[in-house]
N, C-alpha and C. Protein backbone atom coordinates (compact mmCIF):
# COMPACT_ATOMS: atom_id res chain seq x y z
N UNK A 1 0.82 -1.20 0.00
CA UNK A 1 0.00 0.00 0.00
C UNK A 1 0.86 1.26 0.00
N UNK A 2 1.96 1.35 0.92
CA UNK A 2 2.70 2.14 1.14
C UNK A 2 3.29 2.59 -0.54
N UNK A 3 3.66 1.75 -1.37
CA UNK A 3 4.80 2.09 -2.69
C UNK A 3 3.75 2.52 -3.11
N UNK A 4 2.07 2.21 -3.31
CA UNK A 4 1.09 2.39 -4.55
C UNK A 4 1.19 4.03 -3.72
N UNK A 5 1.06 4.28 -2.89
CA UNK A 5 1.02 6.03 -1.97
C UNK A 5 2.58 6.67 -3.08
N UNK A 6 3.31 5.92 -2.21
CA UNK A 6 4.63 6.66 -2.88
C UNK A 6 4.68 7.45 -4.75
N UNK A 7 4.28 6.01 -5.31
CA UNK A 7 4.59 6.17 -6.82
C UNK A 7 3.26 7.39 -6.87
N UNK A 8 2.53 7.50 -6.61
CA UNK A 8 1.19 8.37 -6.84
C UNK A 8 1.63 9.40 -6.53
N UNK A 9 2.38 9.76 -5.46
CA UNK A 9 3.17 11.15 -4.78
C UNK A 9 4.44 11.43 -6.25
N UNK A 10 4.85 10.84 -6.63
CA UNK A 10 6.41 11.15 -6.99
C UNK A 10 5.50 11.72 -8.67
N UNK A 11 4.51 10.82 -9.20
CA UNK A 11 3.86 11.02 -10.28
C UNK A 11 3.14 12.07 -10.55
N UNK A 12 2.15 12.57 -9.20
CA UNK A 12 1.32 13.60 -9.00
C UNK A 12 2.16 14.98 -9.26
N UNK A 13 3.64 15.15 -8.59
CA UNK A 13 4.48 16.10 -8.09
C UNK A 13 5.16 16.50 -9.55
N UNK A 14 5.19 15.24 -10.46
CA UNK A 14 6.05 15.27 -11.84
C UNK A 14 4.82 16.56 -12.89
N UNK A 15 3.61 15.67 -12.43
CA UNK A 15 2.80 16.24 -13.68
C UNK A 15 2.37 17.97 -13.38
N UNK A 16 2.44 18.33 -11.74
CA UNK A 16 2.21 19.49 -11.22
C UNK A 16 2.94 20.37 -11.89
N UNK A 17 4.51 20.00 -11.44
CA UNK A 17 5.62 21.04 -12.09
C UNK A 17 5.50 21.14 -13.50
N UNK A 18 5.61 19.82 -14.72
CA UNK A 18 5.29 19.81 -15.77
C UNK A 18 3.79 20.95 -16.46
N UNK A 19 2.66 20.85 -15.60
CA UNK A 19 1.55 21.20 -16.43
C UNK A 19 1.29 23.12 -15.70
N UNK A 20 2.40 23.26 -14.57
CA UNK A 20 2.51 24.43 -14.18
C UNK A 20 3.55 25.36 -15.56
N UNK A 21 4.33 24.70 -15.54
CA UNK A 21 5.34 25.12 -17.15
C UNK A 21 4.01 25.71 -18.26
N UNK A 22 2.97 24.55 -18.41
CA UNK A 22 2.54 25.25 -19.66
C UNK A 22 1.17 25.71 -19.07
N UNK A 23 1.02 26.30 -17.67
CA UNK A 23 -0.17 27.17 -17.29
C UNK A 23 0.41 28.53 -17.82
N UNK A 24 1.75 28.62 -16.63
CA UNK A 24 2.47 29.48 -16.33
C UNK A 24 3.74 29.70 -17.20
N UNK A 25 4.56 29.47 -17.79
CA UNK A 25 5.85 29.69 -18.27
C UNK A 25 5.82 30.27 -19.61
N UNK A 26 4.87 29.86 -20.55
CA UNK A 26 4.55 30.52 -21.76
C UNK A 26 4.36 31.70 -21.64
N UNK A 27 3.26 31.89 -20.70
CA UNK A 27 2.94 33.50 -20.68
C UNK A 27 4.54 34.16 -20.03
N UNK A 28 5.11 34.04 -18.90
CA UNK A 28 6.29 34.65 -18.86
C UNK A 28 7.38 34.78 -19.78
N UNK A 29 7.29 33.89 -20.60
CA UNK A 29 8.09 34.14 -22.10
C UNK A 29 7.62 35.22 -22.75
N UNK A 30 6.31 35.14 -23.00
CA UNK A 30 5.84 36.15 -23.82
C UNK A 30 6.10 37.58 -22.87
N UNK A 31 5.74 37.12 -21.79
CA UNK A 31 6.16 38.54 -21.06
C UNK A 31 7.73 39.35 -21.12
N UNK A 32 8.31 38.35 -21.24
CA UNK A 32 9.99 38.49 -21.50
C UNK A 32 10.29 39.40 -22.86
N UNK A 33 9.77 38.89 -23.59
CA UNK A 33 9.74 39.02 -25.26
C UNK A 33 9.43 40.08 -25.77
N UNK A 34 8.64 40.70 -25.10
CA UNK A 34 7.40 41.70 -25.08
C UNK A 34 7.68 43.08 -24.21
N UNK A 35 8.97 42.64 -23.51
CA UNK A 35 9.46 43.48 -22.17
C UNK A 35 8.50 43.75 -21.36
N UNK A 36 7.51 43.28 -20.70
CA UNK A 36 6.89 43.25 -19.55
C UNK A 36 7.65 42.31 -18.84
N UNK A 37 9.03 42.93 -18.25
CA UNK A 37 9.69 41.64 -17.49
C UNK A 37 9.34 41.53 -16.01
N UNK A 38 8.86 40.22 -15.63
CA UNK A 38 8.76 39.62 -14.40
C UNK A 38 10.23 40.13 -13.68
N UNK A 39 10.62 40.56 -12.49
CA UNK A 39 11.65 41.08 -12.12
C UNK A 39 12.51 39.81 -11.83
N UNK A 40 12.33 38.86 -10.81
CA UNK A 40 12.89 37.66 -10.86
C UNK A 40 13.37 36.74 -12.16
N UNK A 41 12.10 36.83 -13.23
CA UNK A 41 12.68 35.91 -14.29
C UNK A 41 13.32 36.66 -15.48
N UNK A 42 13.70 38.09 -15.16
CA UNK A 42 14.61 38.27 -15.58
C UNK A 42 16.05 38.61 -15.40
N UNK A 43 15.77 38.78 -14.11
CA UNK A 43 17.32 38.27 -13.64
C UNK A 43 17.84 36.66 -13.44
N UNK A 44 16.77 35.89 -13.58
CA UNK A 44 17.06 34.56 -14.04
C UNK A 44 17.70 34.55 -15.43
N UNK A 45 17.20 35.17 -16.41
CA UNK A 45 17.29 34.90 -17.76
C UNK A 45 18.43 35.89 -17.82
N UNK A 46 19.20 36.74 -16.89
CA UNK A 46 20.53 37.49 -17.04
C UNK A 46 21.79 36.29 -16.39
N UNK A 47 21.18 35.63 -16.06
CA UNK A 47 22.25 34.21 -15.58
C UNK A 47 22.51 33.08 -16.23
N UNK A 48 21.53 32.52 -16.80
CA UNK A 48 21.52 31.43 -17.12
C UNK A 48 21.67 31.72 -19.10
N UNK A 49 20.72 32.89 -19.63
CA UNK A 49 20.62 32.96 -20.83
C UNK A 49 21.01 34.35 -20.89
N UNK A 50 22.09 34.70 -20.79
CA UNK A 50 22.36 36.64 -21.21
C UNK A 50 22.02 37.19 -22.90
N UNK A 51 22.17 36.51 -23.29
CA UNK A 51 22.01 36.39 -24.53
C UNK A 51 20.65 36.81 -25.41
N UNK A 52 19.54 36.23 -24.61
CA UNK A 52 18.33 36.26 -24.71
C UNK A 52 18.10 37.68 -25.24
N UNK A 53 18.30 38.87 -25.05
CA UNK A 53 18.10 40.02 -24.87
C UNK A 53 18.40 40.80 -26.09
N UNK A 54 19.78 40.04 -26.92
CA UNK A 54 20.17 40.55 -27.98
C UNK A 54 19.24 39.34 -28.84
N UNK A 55 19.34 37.79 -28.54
CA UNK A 55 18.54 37.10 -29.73
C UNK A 55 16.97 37.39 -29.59
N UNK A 56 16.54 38.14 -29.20
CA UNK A 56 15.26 38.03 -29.17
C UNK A 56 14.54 39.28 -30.67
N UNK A 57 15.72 40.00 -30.97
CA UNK A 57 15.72 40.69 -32.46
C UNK A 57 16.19 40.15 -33.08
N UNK A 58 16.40 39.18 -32.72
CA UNK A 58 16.36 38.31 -34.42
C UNK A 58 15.56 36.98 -34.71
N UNK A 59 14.73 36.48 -33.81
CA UNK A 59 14.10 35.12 -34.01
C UNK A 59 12.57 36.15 -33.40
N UNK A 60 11.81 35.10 -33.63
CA UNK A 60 10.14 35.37 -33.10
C UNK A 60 10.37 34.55 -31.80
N UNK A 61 8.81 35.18 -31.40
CA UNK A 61 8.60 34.64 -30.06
C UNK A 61 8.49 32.95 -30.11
N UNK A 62 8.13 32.54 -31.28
CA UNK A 62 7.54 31.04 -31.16
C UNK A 62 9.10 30.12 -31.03
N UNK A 63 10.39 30.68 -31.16
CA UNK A 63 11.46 30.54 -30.96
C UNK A 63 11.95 29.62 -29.74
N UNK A 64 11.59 31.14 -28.89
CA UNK A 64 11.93 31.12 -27.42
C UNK A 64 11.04 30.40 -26.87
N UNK A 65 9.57 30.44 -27.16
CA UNK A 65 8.54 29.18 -26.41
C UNK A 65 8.70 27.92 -26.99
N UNK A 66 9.32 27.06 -28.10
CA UNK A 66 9.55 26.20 -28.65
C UNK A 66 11.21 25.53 -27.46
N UNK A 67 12.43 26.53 -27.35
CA UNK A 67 12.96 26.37 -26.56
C UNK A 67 12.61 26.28 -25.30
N UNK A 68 12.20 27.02 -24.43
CA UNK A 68 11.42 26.54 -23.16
C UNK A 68 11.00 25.33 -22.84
N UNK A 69 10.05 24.78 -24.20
CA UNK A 69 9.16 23.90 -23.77
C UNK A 69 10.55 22.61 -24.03
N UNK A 70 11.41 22.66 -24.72
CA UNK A 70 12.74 21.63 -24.91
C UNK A 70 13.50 21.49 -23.42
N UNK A 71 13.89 22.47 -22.84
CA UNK A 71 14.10 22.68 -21.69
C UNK A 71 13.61 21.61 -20.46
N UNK A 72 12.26 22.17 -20.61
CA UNK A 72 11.46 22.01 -19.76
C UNK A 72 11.38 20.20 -19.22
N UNK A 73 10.71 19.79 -20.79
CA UNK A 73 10.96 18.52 -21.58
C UNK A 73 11.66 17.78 -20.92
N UNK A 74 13.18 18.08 -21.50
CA UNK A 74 14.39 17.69 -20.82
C UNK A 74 14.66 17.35 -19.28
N UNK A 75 14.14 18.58 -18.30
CA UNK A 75 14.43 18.24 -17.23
C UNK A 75 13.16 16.98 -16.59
N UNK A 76 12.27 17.52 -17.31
CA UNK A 76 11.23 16.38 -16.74
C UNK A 76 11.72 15.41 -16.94
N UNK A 77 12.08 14.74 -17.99
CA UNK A 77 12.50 13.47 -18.16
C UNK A 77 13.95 12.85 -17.54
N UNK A 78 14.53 13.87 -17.32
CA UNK A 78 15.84 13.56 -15.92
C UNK A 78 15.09 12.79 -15.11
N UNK A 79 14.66 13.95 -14.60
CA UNK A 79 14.05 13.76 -13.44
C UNK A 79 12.74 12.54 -12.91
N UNK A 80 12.36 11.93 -14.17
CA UNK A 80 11.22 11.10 -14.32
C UNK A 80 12.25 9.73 -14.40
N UNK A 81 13.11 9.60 -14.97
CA UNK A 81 14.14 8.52 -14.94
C UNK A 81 14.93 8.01 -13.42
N UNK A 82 15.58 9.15 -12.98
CA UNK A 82 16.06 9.47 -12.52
C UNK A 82 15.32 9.11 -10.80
N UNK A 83 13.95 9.27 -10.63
CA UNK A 83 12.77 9.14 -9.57
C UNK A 83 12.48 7.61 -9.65
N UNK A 84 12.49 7.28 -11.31
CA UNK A 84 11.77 5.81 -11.20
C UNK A 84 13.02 4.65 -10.72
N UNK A 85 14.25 4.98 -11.28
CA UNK A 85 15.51 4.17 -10.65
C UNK A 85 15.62 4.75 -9.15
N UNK A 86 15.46 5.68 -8.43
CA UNK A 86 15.13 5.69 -7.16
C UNK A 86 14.58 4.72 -6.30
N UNK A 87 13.37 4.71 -7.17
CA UNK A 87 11.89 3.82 -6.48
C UNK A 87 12.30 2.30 -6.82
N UNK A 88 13.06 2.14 -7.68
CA UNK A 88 13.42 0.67 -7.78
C UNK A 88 14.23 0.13 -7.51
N UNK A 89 15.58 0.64 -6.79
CA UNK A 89 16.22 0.56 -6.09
C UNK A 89 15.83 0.65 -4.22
N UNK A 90 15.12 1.27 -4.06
CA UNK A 90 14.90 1.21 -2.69
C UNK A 90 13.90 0.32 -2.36
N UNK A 91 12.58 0.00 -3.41
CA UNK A 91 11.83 -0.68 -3.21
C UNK A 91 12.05 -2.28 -3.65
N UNK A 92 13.32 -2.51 -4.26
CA UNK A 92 14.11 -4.03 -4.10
C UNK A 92 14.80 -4.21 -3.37
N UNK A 93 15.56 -3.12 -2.27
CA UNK A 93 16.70 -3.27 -1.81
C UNK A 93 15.72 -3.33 -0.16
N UNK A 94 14.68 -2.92 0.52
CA UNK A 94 14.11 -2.60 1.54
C UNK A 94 12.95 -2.86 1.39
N UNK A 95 12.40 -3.84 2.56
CA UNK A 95 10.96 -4.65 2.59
C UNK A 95 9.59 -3.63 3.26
N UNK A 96 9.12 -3.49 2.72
CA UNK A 96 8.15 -2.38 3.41
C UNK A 96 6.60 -3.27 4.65
């Protein structure tokens, strides 16, 4: 009972962050793009992407939301790999 709780927690938590990305993250792109900058995510995007600022005159917005969502993508699936060799390792290695 305990693992069917667990996997439901680790799954629930995956699809939250994932389906928060495309409530929320699109529109802050566009906000980026558009210079209505979020103050935080653009000093995020002065760290991680400096760049952003000069490529954003030369590509469209569907650019930068096409990247995002690759990003995004990406880490989910780390992280979805990464959770399930967790759970299968602890749940062969320790009797519940």
């Amino acid at each position: 009972m305990l693992k069917k709780i667990l996997i439901t927690i680790f799954f629930s938590l995956f699809l939250c962050v994932f389906g928060a990305y495309f409530l929320y993250g699109r529109y802050w792109i566009e906000q980026l793009y558009q210079n209505k900058q979020v103050l935080f995510l653009s000093s995020m995007m002065d760290i991680f992407y400096p760049r952003f600022w000069t490529e954003k005159h030369r590509f469209e917005l569907e650019f930068f939301v096409n990247k995002g969502n690759q990003v995004v993508l990406r880490i989910f699936l780390v992280l979805f790999v990464g959770s399930i060799g967790t759970m299968a390792y602890y749940f062969n290695t320790f009797q519940f």
